[in-house]
N, C-alpha and C. Protein backbone atom coordinates (compact mmCIF):
# COMPACT_ATOMS: atom_id res chain seq x y z
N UNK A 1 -10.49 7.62 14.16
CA UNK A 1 -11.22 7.00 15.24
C UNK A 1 -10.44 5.78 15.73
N UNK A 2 -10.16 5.68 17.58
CA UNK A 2 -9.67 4.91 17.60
C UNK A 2 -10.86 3.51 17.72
N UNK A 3 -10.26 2.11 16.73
CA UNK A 3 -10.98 1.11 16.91
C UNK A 3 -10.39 -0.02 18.47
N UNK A 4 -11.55 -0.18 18.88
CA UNK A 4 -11.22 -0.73 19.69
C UNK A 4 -11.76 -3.02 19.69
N UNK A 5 -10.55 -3.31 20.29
CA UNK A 5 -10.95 -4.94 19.96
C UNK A 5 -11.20 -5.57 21.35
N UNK A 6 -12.52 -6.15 22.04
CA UNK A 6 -12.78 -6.60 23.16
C UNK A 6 -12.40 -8.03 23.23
N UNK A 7 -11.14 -8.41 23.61
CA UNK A 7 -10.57 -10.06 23.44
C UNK A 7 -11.70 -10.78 24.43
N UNK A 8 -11.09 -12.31 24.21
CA UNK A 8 -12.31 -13.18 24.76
C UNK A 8 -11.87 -13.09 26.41
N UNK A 9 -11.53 -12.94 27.18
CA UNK A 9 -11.30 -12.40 28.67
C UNK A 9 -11.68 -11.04 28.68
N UNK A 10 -12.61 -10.47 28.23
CA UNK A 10 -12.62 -9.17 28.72
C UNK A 10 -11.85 -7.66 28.49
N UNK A 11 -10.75 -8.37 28.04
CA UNK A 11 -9.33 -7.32 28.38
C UNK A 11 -9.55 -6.23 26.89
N UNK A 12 -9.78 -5.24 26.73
CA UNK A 12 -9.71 -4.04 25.62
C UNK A 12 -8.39 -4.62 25.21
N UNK A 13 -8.10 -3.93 23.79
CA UNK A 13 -7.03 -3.86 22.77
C UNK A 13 -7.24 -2.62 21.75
N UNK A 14 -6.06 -2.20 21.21
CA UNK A 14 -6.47 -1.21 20.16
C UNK A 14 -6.26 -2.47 18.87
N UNK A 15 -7.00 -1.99 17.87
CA UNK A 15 -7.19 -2.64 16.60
C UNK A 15 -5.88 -2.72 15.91
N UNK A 16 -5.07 -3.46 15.63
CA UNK A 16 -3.86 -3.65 15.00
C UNK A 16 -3.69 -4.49 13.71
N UNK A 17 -4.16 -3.52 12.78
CA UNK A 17 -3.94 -4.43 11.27
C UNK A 17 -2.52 -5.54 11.08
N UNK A 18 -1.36 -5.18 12.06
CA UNK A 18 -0.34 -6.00 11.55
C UNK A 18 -0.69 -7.30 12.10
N UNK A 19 -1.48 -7.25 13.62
CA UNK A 19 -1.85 -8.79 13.69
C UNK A 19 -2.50 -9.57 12.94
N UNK A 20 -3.40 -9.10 12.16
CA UNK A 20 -4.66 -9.11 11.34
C UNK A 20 -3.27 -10.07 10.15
N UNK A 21 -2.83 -9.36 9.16
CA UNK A 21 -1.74 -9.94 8.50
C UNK A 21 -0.84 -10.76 8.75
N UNK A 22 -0.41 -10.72 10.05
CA UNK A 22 0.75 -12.05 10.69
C UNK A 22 0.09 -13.11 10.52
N UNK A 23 -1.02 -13.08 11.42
CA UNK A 23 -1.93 -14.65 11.89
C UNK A 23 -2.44 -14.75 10.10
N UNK A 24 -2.64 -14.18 9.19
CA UNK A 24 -3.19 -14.57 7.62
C UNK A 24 -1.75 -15.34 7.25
N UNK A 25 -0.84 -13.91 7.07
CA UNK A 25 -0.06 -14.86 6.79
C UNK A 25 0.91 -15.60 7.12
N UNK A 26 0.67 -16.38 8.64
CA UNK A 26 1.11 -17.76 9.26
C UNK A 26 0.20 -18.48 8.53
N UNK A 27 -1.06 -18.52 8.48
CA UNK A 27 -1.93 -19.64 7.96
C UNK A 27 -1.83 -19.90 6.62
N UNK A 28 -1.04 -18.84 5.67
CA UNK A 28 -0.44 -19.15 4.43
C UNK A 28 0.57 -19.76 4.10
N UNK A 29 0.94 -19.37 4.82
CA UNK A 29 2.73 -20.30 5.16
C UNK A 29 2.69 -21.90 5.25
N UNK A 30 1.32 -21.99 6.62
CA UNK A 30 1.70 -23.12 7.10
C UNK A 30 0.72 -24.25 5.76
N UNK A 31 0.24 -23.18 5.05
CA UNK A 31 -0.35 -24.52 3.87
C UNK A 31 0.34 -24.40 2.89
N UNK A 32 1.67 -23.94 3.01
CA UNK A 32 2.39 -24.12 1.67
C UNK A 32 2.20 -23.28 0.68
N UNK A 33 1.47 -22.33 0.82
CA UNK A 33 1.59 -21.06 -0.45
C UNK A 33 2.37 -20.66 -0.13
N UNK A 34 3.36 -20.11 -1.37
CA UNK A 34 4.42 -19.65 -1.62
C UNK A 34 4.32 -18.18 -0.78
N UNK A 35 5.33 -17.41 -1.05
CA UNK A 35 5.54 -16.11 0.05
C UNK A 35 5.05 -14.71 -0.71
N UNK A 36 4.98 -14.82 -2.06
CA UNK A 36 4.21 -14.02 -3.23
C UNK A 36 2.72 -14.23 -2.79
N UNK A 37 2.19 -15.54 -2.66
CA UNK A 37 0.93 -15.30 -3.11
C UNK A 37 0.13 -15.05 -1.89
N UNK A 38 0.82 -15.80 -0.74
CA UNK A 38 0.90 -15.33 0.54
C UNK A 38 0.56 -14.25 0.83
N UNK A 39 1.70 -13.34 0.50
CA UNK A 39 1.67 -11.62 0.83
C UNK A 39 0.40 -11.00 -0.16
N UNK A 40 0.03 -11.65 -1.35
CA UNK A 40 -1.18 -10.98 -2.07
C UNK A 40 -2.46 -11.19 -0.91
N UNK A 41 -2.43 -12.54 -0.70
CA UNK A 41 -3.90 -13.11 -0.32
C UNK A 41 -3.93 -11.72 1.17
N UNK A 42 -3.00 -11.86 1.70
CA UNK A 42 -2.79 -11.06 3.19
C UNK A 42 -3.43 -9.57 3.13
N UNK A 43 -2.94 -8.84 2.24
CA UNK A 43 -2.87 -7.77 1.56
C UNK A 43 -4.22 -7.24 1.44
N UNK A 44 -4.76 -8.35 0.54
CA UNK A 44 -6.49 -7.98 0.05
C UNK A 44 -6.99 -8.59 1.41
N UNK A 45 -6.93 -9.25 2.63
CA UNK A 45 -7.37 -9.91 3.71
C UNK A 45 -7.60 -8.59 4.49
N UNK A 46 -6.25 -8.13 4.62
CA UNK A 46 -6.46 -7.22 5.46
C UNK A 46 -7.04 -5.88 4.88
N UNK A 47 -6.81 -5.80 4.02
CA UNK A 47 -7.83 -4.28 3.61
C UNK A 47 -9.27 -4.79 3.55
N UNK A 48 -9.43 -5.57 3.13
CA UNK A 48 -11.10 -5.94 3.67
C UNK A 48 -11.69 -5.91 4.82
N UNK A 49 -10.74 -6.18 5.95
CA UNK A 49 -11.07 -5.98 7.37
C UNK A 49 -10.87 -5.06 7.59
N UNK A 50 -10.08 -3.75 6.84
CA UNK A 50 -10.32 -2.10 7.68
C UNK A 50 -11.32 -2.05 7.36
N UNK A 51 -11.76 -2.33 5.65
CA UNK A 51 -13.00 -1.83 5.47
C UNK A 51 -14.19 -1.83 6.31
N UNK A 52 -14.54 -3.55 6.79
CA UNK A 52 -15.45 -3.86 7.66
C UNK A 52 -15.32 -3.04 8.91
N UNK A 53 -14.06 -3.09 9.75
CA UNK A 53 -13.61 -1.89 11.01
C UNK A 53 -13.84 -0.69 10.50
N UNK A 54 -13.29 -0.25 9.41
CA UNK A 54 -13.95 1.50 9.79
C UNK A 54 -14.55 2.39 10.44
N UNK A 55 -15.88 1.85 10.34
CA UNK A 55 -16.87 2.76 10.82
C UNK A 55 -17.58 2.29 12.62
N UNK A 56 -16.53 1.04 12.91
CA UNK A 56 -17.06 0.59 14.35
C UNK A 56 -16.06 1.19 15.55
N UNK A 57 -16.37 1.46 16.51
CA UNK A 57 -15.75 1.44 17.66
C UNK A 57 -15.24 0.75 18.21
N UNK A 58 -15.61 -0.62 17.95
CA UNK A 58 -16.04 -1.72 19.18
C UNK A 58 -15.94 -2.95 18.40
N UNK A 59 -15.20 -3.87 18.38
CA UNK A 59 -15.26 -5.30 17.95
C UNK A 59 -15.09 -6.78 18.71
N UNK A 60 -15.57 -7.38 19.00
CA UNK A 60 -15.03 -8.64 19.83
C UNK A 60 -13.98 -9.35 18.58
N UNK A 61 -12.80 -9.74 19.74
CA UNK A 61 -11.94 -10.57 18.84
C UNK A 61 -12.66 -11.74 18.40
N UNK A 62 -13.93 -12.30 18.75
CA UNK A 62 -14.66 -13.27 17.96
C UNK A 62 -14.97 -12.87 16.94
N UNK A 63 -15.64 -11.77 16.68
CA UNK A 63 -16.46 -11.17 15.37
C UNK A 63 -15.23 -10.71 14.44
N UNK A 64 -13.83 -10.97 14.84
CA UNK A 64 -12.97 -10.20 14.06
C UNK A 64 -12.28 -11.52 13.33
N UNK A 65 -12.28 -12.69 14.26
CA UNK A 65 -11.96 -13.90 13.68
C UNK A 65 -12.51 -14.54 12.56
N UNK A 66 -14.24 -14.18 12.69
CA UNK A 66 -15.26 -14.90 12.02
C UNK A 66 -15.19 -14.40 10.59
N UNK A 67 -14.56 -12.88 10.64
CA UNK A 67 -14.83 -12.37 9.25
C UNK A 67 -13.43 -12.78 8.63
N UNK A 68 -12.58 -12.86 9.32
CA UNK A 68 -11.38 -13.11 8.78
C UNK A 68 -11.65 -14.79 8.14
N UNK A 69 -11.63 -15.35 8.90
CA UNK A 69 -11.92 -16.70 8.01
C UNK A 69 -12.58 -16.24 6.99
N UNK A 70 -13.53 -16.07 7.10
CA UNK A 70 -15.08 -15.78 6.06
C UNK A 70 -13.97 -15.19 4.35
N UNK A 71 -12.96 -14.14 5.08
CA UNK A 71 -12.63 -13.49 4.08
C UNK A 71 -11.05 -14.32 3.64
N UNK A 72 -10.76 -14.97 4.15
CA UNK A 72 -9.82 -15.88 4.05
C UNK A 72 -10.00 -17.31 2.86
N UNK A 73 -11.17 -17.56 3.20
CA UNK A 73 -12.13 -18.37 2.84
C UNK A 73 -11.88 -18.31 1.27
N UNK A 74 -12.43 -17.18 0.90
CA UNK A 74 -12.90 -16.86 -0.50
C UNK A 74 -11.51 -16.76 -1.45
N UNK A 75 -10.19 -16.51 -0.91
CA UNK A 75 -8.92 -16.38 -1.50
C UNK A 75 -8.29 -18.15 -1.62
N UNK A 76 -8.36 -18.65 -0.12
CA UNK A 76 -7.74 -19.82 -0.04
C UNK A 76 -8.70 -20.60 0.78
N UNK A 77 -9.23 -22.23 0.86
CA UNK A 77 -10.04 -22.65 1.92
C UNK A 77 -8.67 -22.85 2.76
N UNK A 78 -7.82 -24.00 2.59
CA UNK A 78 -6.68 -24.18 3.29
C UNK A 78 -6.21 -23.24 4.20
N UNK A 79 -5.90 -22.54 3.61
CA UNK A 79 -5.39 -21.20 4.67
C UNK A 79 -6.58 -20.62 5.56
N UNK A 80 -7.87 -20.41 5.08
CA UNK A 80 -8.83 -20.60 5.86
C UNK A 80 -9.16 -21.58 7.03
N UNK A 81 -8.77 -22.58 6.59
CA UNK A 81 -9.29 -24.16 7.45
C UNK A 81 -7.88 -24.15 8.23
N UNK A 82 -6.81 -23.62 7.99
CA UNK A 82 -5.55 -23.69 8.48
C UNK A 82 -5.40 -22.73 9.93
N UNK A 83 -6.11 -21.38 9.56
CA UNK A 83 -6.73 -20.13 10.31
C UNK A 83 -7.57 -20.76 11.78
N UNK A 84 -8.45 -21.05 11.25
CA UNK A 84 -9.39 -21.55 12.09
C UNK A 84 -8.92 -22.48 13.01
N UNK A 85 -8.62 -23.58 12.73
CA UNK A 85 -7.98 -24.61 13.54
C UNK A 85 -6.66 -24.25 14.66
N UNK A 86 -6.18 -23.51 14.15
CA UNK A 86 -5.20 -23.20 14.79
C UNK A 86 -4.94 -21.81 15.38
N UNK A 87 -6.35 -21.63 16.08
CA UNK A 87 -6.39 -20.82 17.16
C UNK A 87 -5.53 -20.71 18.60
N UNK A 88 -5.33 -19.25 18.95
CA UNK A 88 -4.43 -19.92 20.09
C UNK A 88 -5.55 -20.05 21.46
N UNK A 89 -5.48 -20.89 21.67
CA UNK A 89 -6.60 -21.47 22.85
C UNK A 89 -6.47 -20.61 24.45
N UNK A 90 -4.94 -19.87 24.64
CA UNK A 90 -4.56 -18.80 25.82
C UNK A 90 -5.49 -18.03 26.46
C-alpha cells in the first residue's frame, strides 16, 4: 500500500522512511551521540514509525512529526528536544 504524507502546504508526498532516519539521525548528531548509538536509536525510531504507518493511507507531516518526537523521546530527550526545535520552518 502506497502511504501517503500530506505536508503542511497542502502538497502530497509518498512516505519515505529514509527521511524519517536522516532528520533522527541529524538530531543525534547534533547532540553529540556518537554514530553507533546514533544509528541504533534511528533504527528502532524508524521501525516504530512503519509500524504506526502501516496500516494508514494518509498522514499529515504534523502527525508524523509528533510521533517521531514522542518516539525519539523515549530513546534520547536531547535528540528529541534537538528534533523538535529544529524544524525547518520552509
Amino acid at each position: 500500500m502506497k502511504r501517503i504524507i500530506v505536508k503542511r502546504h497542502g502538497n502530497l508526498e509518498r512516505f519515505d522512511e529514509r527521511k524519517i532516519y536522516a532528520s533522527c539521525y541529524s538530531a543525534c548528531i547534533n547532540c553529540s551521540i556518537n554514530k553507533l548509538k546514533a544509528e541504533k536509536i534511528c533504527e528502532k525510531a524508524s521501525r516504530e514509525i512503519k509500524l504506526w504507518i502501516k496500516n494508514k493511507k494518509q498522514v499529515t507531516s504534523d502527525d508524523l512529526f509528533n510521533k517521531l518526537s514522542k518516539i525519539l523521546n523515549k530513546f534520547d530527550r536531547d535528540a528529541s528536544f534537538m528534533y523538535k526545535t529544529h524544524r525547518d520552518v520552509n
